[in-house]
N, C-alpha and C. Protein backbone atom coordinates (compact mmCIF):
# COMPACT_ATOMS: atom_id res chain seq x y z
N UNK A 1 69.96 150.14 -172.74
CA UNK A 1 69.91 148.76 -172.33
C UNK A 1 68.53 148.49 -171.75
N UNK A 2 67.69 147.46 -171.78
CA UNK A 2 66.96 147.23 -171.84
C UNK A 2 66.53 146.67 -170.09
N UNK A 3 65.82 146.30 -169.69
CA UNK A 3 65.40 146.20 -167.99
C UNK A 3 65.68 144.73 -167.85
N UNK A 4 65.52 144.10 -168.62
CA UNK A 4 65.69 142.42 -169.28
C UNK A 4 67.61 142.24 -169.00
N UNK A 5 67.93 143.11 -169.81
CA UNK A 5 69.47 142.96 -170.34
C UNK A 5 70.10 143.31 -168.93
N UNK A 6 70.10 144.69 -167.95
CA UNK A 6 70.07 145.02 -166.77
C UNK A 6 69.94 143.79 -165.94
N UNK A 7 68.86 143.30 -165.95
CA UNK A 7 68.52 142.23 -164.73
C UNK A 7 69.82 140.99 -164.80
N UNK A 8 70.03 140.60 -166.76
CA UNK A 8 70.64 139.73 -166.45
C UNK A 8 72.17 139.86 -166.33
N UNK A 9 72.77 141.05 -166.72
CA UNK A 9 74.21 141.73 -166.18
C UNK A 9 73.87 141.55 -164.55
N UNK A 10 73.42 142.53 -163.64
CA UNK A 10 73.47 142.25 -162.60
C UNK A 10 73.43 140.65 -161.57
N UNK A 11 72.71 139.29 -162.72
CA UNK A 11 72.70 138.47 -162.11
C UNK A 11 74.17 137.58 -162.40
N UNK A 12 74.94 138.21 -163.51
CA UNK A 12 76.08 138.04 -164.02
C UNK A 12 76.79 138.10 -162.93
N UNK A 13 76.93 139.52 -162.71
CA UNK A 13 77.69 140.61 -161.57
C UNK A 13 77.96 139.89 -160.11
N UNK A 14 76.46 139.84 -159.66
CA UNK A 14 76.05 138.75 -159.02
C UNK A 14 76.63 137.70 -158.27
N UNK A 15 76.84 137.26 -159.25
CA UNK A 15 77.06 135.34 -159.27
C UNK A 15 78.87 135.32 -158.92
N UNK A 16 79.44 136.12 -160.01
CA UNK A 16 80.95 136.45 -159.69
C UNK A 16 80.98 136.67 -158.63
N UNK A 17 80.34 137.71 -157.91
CA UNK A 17 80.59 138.53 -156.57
C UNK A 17 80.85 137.08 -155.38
N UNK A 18 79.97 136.55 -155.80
CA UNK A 18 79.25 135.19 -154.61
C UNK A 18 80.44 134.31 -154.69
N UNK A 19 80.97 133.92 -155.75
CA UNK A 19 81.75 133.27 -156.44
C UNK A 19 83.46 133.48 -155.70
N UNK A 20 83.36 134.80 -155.87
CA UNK A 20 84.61 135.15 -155.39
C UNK A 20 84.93 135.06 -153.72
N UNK A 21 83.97 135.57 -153.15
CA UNK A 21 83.65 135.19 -151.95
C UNK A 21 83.83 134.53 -151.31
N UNK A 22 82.77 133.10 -151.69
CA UNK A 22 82.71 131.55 -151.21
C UNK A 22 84.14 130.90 -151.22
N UNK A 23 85.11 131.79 -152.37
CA UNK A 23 86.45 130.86 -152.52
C UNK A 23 87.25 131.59 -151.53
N UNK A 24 87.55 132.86 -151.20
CA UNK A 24 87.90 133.30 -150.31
C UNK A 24 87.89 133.34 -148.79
N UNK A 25 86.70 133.19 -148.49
CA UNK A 25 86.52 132.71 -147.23
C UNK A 25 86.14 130.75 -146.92
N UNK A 26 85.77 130.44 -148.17
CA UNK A 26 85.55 129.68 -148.03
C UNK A 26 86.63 128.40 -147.85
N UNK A 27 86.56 127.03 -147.67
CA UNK A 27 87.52 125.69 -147.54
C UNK A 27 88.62 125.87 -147.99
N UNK A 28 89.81 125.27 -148.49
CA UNK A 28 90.27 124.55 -149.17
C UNK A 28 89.87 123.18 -149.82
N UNK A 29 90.52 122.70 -150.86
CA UNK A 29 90.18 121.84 -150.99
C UNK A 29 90.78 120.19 -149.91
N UNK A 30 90.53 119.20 -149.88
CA UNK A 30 90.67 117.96 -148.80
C UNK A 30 90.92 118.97 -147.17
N UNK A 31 90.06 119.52 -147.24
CA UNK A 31 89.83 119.95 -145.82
C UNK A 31 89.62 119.66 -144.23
N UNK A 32 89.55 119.16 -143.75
CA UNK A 32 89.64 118.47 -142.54
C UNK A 32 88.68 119.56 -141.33
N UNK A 33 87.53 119.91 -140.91
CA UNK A 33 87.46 120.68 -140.10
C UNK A 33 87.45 120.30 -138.60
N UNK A 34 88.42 120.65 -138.10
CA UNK A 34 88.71 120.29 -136.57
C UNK A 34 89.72 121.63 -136.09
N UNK A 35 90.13 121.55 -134.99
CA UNK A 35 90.54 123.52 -134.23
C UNK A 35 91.54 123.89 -135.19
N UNK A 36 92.37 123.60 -135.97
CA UNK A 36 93.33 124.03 -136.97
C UNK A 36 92.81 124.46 -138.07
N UNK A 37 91.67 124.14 -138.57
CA UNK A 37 90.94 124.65 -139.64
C UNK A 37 90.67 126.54 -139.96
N UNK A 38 91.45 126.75 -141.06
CA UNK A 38 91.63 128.14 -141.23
C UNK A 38 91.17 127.94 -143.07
N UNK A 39 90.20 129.18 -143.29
CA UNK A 39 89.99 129.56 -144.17
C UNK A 39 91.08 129.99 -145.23
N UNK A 40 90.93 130.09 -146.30
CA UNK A 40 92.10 131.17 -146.88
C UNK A 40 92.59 132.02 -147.00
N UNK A 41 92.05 133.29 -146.42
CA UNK A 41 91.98 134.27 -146.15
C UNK A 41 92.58 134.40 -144.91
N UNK A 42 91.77 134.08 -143.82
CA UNK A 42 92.88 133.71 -142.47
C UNK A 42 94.13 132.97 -142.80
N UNK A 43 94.05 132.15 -143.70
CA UNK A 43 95.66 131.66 -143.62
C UNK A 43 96.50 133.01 -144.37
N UNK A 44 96.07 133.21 -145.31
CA UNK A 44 96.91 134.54 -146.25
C UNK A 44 96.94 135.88 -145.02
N UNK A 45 95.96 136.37 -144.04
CA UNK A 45 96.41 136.80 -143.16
C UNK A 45 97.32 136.70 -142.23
N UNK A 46 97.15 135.69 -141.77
CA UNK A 46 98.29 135.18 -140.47
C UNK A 46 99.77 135.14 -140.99
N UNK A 47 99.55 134.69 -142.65
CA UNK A 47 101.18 134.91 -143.40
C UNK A 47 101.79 135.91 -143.02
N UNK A 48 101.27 136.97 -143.77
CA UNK A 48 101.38 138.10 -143.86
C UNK A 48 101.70 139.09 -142.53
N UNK A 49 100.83 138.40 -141.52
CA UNK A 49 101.15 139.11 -139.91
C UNK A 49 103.01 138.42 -140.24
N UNK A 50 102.85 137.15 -139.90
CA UNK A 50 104.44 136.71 -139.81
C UNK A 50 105.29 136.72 -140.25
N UNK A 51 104.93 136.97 -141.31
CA UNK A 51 106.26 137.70 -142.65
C UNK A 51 106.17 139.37 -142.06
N UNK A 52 105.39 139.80 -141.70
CA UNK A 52 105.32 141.26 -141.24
C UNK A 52 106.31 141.91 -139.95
N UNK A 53 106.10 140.58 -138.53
CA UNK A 53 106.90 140.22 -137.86
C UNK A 53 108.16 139.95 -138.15
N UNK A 54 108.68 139.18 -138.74
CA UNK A 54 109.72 138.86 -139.20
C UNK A 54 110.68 139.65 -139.78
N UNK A 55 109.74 141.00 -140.43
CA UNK A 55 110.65 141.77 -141.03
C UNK A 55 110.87 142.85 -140.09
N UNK A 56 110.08 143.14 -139.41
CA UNK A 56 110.01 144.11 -138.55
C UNK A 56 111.90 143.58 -137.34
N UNK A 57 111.40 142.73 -137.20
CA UNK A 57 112.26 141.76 -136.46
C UNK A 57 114.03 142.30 -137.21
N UNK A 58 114.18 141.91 -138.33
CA UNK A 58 115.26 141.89 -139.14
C UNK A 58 115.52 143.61 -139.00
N UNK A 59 114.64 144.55 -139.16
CA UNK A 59 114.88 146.00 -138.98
C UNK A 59 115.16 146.21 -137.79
N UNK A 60 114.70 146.03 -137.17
CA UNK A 60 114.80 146.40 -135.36
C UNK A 60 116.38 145.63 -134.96
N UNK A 61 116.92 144.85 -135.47
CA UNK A 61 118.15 144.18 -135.38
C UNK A 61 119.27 145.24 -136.37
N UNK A 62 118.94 145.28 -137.41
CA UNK A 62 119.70 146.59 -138.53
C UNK A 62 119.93 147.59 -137.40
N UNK A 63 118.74 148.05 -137.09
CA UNK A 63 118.85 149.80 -136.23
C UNK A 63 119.38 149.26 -135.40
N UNK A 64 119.23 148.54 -134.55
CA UNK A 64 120.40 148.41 -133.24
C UNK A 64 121.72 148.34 -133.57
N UNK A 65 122.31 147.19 -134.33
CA UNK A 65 123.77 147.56 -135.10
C UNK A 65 124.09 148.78 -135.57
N UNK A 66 123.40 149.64 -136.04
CA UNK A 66 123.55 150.72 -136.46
C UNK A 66 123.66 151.93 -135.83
N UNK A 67 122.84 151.87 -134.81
CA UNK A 67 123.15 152.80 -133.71
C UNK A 67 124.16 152.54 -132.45
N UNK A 68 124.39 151.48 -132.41
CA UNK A 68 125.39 151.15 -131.63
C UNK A 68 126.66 151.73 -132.55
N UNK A 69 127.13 151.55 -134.04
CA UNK A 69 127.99 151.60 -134.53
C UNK A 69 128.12 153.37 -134.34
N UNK A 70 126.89 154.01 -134.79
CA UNK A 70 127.03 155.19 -134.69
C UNK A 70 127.47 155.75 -133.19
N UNK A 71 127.17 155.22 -132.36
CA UNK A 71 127.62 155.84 -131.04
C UNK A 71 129.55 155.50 -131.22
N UNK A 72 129.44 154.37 -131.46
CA UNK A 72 130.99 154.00 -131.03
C UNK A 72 131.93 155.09 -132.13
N UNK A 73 131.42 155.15 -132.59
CA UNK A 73 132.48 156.28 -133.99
C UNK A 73 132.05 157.74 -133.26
N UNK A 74 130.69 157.91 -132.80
CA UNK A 74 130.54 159.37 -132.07
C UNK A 74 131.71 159.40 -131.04
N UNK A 75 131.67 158.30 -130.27
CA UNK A 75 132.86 158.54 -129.40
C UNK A 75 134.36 158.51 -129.65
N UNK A 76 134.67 158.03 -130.73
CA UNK A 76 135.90 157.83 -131.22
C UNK A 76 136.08 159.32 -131.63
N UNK A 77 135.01 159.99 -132.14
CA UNK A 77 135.48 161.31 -132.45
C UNK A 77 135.91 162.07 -131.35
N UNK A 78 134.89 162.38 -130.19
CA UNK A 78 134.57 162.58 -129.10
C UNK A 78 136.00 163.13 -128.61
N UNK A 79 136.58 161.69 -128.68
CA UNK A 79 137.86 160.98 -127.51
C UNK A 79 139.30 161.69 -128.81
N UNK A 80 139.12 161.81 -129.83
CA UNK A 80 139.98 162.09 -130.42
C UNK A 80 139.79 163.78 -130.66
N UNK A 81 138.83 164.33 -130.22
CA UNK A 81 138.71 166.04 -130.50
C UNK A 81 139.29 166.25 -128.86
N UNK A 82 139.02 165.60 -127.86
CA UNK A 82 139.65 165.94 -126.57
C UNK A 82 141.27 165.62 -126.60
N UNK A 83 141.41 164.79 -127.28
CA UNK A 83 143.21 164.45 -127.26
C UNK A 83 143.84 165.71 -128.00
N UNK A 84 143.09 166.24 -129.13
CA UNK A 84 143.74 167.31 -129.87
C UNK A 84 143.77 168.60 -128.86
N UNK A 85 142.27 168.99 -128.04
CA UNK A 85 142.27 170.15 -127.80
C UNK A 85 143.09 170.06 -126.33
């Protein structure tokens, strides 16, 4: 490849790179900038925290039912191996 052909792949390369970027961090479109103003990236972050939360949330509620259930049957055994012995 030639130093010519090189230069203009890389300004190809380039331009995408910039491209991808500017849309990522950059506006939305009908944007408004005042203290609520979040990029896209910050917004796709903050989702993601709260959907992250949320699930975490829904597990931490599972394991508690679940370990509560498991205790109450531990003791049912418990209470029923002392009645036998």
């Amino acid at each position: 490849m030639s130093k010519l052909g090189a230069a203009v792949w890389g300004g190809v390369i380039g331009a995408l790179g910039a491209a991808a970027v500017s849309f990522l961090l950059g506006p939305a479109r009908d944007t408004t900038y005042d203290e609520r103003y979040q990029s896209r990236l910050d917004y796709a972050l903050a989702e993601g925290a709260r959907a992250g939360a949320a699930r975490e949330q829904e597990l931490l509620v599972d394991f508690k039912t679940r370990k509560v259930a498991l205790a109450d049957k531990s003791a049912a055994v418990e209470k029923k191996s002392k009645k036998q012995a």
